[in-house]
ModelCIF file with pLDDT and N, C-alpha, C, O atoms, coordinates in Angstrom:
data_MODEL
#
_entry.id   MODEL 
#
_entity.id                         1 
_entity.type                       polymer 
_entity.pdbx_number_of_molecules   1 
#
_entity_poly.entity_id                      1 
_entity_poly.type                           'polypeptide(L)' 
_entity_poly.nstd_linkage                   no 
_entity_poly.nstd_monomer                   no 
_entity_poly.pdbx_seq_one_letter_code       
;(UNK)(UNK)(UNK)(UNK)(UNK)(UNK)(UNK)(UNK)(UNK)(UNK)(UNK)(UNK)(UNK)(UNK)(UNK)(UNK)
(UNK)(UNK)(UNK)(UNK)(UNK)(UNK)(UNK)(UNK)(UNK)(UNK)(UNK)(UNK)(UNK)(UNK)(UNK)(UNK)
(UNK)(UNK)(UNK)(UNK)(UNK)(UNK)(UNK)(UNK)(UNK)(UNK)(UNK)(UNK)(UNK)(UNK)(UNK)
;
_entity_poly.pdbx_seq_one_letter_code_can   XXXXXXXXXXXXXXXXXXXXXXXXXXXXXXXXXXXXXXXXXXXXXXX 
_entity_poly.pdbx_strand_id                 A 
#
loop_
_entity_poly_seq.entity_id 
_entity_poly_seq.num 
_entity_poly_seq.mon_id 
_entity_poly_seq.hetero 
1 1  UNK n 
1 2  UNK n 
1 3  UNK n 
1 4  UNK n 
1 5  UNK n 
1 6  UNK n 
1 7  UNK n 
1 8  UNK n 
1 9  UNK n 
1 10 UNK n 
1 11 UNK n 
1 12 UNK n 
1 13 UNK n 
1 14 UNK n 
1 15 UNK n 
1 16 UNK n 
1 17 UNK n 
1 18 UNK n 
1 19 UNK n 
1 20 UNK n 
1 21 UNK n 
1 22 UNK n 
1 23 UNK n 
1 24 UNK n 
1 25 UNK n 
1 26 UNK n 
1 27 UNK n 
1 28 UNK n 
1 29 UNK n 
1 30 UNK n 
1 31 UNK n 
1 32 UNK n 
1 33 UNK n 
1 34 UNK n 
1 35 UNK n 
1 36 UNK n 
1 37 UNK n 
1 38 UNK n 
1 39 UNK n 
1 40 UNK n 
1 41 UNK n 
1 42 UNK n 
1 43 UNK n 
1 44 UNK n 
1 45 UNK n 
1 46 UNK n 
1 47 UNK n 
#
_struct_asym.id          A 
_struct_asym.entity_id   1 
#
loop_
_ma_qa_metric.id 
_ma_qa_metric.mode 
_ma_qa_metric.name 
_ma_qa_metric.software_group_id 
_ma_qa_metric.type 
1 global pLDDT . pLDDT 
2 local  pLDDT . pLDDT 
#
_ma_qa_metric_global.metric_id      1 
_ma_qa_metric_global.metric_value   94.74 
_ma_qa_metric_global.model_id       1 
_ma_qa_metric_global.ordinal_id     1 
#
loop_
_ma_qa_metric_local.label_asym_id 
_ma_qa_metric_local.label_comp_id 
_ma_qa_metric_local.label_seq_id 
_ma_qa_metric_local.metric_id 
_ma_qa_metric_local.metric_value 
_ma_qa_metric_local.model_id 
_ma_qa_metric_local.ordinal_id 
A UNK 1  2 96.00 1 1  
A UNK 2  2 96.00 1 2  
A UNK 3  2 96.00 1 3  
A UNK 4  2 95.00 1 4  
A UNK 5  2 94.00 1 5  
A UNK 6  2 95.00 1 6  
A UNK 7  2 95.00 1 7  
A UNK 8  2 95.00 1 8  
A UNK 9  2 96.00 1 9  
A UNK 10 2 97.00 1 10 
A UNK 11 2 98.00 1 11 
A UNK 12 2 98.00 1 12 
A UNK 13 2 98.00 1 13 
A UNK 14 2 98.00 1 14 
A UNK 15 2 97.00 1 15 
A UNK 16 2 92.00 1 16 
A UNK 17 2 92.00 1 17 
A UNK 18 2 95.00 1 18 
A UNK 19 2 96.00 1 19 
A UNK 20 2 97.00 1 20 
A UNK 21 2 97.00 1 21 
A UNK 22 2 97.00 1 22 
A UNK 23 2 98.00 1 23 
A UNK 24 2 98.00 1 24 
A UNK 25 2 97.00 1 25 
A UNK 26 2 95.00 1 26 
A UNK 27 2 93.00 1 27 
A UNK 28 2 89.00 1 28 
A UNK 29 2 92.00 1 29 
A UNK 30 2 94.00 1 30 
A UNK 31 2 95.00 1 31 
A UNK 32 2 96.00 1 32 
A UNK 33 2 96.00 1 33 
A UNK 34 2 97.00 1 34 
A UNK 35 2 97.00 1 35 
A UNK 36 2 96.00 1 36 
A UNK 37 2 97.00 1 37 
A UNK 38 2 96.00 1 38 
A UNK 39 2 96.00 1 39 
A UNK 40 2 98.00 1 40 
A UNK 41 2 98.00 1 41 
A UNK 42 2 97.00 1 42 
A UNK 43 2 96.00 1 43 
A UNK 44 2 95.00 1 44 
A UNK 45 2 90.00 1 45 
A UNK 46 2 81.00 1 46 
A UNK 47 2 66.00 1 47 
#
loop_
_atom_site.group_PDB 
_atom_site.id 
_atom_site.type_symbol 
_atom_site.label_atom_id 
_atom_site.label_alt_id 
_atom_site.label_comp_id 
_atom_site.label_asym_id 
_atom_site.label_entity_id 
_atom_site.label_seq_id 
_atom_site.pdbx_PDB_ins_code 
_atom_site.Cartn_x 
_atom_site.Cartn_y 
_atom_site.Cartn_z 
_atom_site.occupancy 
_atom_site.B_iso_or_equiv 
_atom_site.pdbx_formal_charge 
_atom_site.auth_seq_id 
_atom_site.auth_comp_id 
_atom_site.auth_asym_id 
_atom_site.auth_atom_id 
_atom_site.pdbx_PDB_model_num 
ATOM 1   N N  . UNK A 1 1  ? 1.055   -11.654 15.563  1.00 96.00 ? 1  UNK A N  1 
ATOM 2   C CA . UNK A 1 1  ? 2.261   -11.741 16.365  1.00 96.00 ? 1  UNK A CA 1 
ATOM 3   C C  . UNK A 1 1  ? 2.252   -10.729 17.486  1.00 96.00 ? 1  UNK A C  1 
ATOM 4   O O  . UNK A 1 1  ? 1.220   -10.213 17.917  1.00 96.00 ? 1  UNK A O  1 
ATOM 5   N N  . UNK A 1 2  ? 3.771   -10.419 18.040  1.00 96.00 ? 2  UNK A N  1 
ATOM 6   C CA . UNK A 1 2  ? 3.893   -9.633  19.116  1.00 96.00 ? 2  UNK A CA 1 
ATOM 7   C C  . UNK A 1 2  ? 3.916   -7.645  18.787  1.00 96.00 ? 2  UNK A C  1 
ATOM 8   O O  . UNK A 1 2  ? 4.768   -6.771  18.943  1.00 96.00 ? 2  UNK A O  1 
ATOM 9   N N  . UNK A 1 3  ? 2.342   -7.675  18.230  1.00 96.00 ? 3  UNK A N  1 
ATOM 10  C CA . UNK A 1 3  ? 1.733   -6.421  17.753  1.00 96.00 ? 3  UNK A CA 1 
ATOM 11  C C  . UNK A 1 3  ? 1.179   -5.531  18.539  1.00 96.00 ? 3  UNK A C  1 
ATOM 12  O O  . UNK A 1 3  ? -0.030  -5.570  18.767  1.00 96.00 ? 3  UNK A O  1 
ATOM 13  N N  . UNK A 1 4  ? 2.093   -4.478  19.135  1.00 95.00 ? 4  UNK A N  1 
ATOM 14  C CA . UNK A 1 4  ? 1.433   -2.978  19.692  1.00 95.00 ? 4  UNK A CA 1 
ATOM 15  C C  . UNK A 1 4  ? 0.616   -2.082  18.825  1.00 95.00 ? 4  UNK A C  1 
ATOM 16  O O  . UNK A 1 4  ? -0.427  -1.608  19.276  1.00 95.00 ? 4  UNK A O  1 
ATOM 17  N N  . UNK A 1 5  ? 1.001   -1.824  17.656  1.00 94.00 ? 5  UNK A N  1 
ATOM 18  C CA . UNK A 1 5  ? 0.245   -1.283  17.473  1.00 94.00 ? 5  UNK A CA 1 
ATOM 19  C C  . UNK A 1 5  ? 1.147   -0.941  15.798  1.00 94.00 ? 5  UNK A C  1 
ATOM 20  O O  . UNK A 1 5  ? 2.365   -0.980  15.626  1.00 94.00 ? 5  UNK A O  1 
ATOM 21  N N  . UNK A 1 6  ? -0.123  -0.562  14.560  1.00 95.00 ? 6  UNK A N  1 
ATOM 22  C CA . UNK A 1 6  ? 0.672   -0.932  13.028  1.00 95.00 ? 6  UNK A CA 1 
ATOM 23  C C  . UNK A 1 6  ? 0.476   0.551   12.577  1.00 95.00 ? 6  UNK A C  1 
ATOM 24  O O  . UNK A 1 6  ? -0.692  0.937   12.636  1.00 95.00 ? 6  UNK A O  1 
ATOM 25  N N  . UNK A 1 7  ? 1.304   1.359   12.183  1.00 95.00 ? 7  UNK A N  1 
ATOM 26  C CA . UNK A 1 7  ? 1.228   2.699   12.173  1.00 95.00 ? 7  UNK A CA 1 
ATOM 27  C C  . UNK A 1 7  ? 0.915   2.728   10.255  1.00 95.00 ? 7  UNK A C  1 
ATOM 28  O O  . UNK A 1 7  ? -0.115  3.258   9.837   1.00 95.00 ? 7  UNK A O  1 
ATOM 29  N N  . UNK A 1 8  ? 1.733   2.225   9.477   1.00 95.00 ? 8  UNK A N  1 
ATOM 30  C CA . UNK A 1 8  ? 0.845   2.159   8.164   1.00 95.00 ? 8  UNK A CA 1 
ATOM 31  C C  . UNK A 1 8  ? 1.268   0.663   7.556   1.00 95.00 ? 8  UNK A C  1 
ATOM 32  O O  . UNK A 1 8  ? 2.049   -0.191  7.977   1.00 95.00 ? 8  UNK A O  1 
ATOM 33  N N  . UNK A 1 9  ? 0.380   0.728   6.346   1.00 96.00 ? 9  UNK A N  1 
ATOM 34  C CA . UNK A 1 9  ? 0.393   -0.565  5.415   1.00 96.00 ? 9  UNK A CA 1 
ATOM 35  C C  . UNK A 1 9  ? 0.057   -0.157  4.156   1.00 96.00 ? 9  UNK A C  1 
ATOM 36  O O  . UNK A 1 9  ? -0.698  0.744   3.794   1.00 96.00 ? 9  UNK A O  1 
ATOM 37  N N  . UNK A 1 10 ? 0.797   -1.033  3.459   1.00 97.00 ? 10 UNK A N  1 
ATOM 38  C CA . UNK A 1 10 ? 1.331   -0.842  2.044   1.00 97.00 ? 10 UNK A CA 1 
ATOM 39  C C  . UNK A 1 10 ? 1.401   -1.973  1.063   1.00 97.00 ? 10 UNK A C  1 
ATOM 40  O O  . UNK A 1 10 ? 1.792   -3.123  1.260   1.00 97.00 ? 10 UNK A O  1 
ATOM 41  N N  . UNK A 1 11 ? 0.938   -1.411  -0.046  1.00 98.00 ? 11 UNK A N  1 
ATOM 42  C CA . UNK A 1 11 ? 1.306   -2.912  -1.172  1.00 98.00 ? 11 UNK A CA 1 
ATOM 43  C C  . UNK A 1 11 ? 2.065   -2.433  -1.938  1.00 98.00 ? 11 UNK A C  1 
ATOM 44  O O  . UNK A 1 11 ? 2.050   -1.226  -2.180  1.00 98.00 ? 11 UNK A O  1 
ATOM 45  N N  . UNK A 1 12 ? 3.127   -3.498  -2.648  1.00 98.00 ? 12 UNK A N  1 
ATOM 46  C CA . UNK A 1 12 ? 4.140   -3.488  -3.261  1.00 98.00 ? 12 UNK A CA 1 
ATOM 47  C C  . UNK A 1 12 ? 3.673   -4.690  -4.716  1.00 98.00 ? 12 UNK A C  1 
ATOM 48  O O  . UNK A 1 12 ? 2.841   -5.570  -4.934  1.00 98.00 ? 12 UNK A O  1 
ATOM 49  N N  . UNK A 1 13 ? 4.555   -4.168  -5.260  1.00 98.00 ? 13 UNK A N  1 
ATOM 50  C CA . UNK A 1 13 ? 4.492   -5.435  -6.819  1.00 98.00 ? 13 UNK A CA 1 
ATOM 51  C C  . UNK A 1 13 ? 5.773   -5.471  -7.765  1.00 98.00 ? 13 UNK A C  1 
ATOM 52  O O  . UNK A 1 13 ? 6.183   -4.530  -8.445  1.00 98.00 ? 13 UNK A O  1 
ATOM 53  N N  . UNK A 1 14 ? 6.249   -6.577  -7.684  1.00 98.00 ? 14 UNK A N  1 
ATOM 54  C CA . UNK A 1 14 ? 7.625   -6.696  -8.759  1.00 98.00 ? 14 UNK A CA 1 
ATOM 55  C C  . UNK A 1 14 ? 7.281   -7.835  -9.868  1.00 98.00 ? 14 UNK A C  1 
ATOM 56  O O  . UNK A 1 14 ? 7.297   -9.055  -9.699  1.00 98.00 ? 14 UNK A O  1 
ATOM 57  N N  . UNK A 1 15 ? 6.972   -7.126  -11.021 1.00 97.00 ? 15 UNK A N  1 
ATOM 58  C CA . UNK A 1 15 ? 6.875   -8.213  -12.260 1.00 97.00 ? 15 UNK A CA 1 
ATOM 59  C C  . UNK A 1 15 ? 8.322   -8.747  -12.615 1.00 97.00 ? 15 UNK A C  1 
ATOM 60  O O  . UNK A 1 15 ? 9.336   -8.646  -11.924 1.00 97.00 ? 15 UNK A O  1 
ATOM 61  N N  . UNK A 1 16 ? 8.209   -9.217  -13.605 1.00 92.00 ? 16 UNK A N  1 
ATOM 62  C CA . UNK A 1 16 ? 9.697   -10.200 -13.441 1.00 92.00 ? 16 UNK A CA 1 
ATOM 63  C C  . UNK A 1 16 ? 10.232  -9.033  -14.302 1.00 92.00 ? 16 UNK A C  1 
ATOM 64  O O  . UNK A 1 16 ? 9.634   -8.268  -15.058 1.00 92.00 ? 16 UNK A O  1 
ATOM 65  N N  . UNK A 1 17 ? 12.098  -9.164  -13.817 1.00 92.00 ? 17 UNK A N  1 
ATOM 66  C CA . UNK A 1 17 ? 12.784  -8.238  -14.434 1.00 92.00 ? 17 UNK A CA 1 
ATOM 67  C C  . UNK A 1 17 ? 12.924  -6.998  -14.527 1.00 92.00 ? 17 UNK A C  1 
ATOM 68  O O  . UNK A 1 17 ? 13.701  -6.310  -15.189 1.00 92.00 ? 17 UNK A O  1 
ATOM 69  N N  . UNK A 1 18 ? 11.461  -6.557  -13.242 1.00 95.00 ? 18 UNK A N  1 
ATOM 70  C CA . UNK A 1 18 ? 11.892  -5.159  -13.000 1.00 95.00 ? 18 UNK A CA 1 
ATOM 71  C C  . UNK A 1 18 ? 11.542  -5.035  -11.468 1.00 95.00 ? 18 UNK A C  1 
ATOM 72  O O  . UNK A 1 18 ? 11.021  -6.008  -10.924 1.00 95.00 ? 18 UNK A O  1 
ATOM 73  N N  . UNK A 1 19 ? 11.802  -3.876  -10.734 1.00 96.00 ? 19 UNK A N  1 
ATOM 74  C CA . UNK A 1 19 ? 12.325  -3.240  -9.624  1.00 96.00 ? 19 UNK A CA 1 
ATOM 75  C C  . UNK A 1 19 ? 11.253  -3.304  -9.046  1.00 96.00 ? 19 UNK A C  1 
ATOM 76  O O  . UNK A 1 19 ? 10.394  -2.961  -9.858  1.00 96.00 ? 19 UNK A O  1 
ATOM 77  N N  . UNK A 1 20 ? 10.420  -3.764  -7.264  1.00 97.00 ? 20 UNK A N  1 
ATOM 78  C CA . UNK A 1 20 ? 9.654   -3.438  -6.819  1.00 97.00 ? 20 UNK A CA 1 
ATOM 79  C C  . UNK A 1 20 ? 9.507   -2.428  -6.664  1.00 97.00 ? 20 UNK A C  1 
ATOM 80  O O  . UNK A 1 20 ? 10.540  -1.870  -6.293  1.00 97.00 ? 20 UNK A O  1 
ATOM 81  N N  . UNK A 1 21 ? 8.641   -1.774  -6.760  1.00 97.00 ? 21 UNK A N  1 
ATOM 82  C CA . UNK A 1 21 ? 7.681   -0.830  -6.711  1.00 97.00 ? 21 UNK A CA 1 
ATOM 83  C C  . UNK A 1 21 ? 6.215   -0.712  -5.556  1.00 97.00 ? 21 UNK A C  1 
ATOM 84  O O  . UNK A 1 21 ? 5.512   -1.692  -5.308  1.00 97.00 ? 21 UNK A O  1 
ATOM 85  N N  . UNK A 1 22 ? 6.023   0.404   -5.081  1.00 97.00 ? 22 UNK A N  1 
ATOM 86  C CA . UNK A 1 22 ? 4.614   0.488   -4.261  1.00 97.00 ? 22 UNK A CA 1 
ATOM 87  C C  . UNK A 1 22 ? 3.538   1.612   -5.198  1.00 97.00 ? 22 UNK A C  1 
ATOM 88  O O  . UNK A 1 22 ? 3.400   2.572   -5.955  1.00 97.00 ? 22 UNK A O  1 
ATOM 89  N N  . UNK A 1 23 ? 2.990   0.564   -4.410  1.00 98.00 ? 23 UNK A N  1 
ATOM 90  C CA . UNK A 1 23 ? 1.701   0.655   -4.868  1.00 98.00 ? 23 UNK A CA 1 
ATOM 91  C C  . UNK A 1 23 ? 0.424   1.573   -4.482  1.00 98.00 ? 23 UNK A C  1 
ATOM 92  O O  . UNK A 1 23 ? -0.204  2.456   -5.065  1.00 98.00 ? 23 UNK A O  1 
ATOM 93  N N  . UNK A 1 24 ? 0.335   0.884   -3.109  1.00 98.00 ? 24 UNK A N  1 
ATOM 94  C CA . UNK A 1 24 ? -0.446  1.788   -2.556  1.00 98.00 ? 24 UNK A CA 1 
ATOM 95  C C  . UNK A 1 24 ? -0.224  1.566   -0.879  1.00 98.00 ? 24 UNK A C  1 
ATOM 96  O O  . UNK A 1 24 ? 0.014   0.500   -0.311  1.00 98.00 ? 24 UNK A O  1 
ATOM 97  N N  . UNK A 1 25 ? -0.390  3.009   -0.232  1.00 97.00 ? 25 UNK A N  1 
ATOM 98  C CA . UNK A 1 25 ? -0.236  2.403   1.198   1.00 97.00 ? 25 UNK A CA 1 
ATOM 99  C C  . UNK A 1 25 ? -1.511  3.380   1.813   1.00 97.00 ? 25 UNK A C  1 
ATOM 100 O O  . UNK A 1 25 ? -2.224  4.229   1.277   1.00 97.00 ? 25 UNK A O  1 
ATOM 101 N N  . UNK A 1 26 ? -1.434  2.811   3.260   1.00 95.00 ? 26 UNK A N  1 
ATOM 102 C CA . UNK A 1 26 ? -2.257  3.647   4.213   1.00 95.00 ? 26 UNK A CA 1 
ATOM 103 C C  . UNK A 1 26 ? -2.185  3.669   5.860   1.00 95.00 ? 26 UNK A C  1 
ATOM 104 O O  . UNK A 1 26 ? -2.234  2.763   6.691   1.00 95.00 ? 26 UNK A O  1 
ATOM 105 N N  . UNK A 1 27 ? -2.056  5.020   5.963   1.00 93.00 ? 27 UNK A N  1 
ATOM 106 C CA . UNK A 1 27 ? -1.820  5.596   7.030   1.00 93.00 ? 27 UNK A CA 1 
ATOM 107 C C  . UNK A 1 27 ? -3.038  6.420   8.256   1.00 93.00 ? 27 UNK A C  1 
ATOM 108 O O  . UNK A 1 27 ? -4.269  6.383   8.276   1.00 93.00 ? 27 UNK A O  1 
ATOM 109 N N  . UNK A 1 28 ? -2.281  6.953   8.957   1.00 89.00 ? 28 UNK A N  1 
ATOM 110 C CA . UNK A 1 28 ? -3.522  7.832   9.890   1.00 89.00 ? 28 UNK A CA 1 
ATOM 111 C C  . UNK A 1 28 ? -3.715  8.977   9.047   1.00 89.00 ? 28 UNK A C  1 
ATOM 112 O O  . UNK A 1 28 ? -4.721  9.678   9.154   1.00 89.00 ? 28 UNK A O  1 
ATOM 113 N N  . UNK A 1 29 ? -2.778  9.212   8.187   1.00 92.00 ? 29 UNK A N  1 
ATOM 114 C CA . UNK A 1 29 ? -3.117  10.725  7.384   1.00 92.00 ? 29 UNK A CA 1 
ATOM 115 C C  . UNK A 1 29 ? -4.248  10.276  6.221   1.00 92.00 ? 29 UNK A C  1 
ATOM 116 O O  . UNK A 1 29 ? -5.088  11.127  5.929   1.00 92.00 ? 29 UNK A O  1 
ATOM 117 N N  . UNK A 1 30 ? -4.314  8.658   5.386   1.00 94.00 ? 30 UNK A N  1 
ATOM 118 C CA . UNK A 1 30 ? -5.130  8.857   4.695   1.00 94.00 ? 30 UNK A CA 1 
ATOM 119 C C  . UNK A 1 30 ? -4.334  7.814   3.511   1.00 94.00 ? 30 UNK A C  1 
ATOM 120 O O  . UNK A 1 30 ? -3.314  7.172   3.764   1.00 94.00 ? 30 UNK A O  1 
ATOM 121 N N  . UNK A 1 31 ? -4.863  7.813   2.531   1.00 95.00 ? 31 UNK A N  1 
ATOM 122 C CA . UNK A 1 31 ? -4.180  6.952   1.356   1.00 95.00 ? 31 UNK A CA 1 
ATOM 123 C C  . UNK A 1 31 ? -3.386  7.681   0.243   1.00 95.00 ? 31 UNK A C  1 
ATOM 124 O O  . UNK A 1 31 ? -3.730  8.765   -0.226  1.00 95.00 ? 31 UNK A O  1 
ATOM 125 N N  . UNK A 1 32 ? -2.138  6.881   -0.185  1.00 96.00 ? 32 UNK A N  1 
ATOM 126 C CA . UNK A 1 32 ? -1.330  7.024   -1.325  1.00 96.00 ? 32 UNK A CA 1 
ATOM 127 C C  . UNK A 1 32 ? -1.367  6.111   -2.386  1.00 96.00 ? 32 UNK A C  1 
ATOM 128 O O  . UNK A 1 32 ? -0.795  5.021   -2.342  1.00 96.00 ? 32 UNK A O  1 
ATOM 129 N N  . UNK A 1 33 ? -1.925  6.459   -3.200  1.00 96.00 ? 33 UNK A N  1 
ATOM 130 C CA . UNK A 1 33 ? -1.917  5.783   -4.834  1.00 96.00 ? 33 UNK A CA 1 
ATOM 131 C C  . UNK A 1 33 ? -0.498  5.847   -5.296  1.00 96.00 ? 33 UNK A C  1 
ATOM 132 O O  . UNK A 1 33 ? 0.343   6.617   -4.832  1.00 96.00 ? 33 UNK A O  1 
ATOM 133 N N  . UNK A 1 34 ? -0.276  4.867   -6.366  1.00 97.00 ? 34 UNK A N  1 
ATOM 134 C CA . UNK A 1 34 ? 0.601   4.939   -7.380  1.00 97.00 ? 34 UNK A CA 1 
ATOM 135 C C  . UNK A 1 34 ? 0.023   5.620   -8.769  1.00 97.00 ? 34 UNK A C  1 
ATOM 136 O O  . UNK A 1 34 ? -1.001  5.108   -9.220  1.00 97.00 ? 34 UNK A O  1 
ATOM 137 N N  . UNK A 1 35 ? 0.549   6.639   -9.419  1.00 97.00 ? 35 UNK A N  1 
ATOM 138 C CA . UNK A 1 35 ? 0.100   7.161   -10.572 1.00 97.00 ? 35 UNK A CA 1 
ATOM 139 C C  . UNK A 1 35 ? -0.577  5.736   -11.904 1.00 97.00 ? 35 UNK A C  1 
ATOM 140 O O  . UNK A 1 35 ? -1.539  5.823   -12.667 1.00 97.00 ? 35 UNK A O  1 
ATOM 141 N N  . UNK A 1 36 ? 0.073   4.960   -11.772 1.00 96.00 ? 36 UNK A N  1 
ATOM 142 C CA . UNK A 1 36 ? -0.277  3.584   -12.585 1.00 96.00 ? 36 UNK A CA 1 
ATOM 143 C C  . UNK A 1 36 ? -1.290  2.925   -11.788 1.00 96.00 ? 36 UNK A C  1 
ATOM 144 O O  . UNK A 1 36 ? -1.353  1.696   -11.826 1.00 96.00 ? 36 UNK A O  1 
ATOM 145 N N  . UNK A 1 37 ? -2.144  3.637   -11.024 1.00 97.00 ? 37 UNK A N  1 
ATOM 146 C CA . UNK A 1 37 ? -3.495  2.396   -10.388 1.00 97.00 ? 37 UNK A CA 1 
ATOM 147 C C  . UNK A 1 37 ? -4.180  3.410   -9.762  1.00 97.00 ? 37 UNK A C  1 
ATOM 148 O O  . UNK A 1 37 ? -5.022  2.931   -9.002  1.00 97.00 ? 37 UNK A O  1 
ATOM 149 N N  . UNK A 1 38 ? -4.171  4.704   -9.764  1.00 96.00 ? 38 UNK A N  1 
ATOM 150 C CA . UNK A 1 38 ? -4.529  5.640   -9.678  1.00 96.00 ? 38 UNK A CA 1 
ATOM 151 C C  . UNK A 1 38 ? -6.308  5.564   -10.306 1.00 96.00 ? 38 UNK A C  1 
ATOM 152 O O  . UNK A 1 38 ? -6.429  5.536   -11.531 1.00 96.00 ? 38 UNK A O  1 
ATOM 153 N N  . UNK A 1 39 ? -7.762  5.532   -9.338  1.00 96.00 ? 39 UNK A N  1 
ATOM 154 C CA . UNK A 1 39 ? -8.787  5.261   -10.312 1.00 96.00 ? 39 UNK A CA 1 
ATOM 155 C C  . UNK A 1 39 ? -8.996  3.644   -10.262 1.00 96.00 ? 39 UNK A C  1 
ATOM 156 O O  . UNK A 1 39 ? -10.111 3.253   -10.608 1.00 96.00 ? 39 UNK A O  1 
ATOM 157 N N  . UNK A 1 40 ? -8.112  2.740   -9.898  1.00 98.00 ? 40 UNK A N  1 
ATOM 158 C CA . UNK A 1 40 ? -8.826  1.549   -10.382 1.00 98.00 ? 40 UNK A CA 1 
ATOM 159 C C  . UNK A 1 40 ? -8.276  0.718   -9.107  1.00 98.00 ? 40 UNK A C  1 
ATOM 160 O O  . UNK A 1 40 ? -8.861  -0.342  -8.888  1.00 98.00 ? 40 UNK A O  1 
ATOM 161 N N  . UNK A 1 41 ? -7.232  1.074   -8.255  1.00 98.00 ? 41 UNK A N  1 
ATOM 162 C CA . UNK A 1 41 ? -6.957  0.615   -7.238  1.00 98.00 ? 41 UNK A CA 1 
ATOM 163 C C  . UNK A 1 41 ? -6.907  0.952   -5.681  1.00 98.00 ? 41 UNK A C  1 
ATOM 164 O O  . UNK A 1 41 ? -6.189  1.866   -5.276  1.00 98.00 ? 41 UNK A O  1 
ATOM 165 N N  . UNK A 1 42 ? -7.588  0.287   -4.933  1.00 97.00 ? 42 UNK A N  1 
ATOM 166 C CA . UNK A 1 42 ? -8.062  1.015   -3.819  1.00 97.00 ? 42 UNK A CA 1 
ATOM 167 C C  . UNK A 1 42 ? -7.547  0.272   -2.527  1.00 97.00 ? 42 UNK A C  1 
ATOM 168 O O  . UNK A 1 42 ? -7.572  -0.948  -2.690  1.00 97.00 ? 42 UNK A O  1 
ATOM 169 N N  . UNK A 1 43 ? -7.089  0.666   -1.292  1.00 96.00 ? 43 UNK A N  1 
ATOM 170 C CA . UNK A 1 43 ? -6.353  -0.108  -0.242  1.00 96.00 ? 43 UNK A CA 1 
ATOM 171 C C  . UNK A 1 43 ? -7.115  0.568   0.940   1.00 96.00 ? 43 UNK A C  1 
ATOM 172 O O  . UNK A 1 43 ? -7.378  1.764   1.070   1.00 96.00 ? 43 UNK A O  1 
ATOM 173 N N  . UNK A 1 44 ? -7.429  -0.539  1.825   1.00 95.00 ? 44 UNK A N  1 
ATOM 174 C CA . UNK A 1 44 ? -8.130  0.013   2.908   1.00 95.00 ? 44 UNK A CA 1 
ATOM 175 C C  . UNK A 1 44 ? -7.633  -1.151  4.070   1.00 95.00 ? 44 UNK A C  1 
ATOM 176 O O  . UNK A 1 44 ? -7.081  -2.229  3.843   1.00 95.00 ? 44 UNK A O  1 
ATOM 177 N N  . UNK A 1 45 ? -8.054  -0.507  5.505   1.00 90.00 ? 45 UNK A N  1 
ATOM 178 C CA . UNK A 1 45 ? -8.027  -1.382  6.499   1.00 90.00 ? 45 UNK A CA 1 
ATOM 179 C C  . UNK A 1 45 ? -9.476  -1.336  7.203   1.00 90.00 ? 45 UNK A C  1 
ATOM 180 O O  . UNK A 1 45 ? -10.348 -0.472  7.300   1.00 90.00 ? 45 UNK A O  1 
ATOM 181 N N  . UNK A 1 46 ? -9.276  -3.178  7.821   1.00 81.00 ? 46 UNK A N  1 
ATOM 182 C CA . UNK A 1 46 ? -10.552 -3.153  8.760   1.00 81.00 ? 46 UNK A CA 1 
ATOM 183 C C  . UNK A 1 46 ? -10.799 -2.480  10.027  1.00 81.00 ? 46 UNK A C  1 
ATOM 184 O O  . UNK A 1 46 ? -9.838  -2.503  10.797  1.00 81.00 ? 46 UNK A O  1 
ATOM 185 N N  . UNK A 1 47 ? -11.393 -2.143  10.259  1.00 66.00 ? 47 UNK A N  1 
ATOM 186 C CA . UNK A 1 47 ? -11.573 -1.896  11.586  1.00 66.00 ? 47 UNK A CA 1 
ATOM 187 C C  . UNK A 1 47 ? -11.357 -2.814  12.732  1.00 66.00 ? 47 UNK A C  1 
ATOM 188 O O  . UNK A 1 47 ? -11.569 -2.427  13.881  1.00 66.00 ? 47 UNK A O  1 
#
């Protein structure tokens, strides 16, 4: 779309019956884990 420019990105997850939650995001500073995927889940962008 009408995209200047995406400063961060993030995943989110809501199982049924409970509260979305994030997951993991990423920024110019670098990546944030969730303590629950911490080790087994990894988020990146392309170049």
């Amino acid at each position: 779309g009408s995209i200047f420019s995406i400063n961060a990105m993030g995943w989110y997850r809501q199982a049924p019956e409970k509260q979305r939650e994030l997951v993991a995001s990423i920024n110019s500073r670098g990546t944030n884990d969730a303590d629950s995927v911490k080790g087994r889940f990894i988020i990146t962008r392309y170049k």
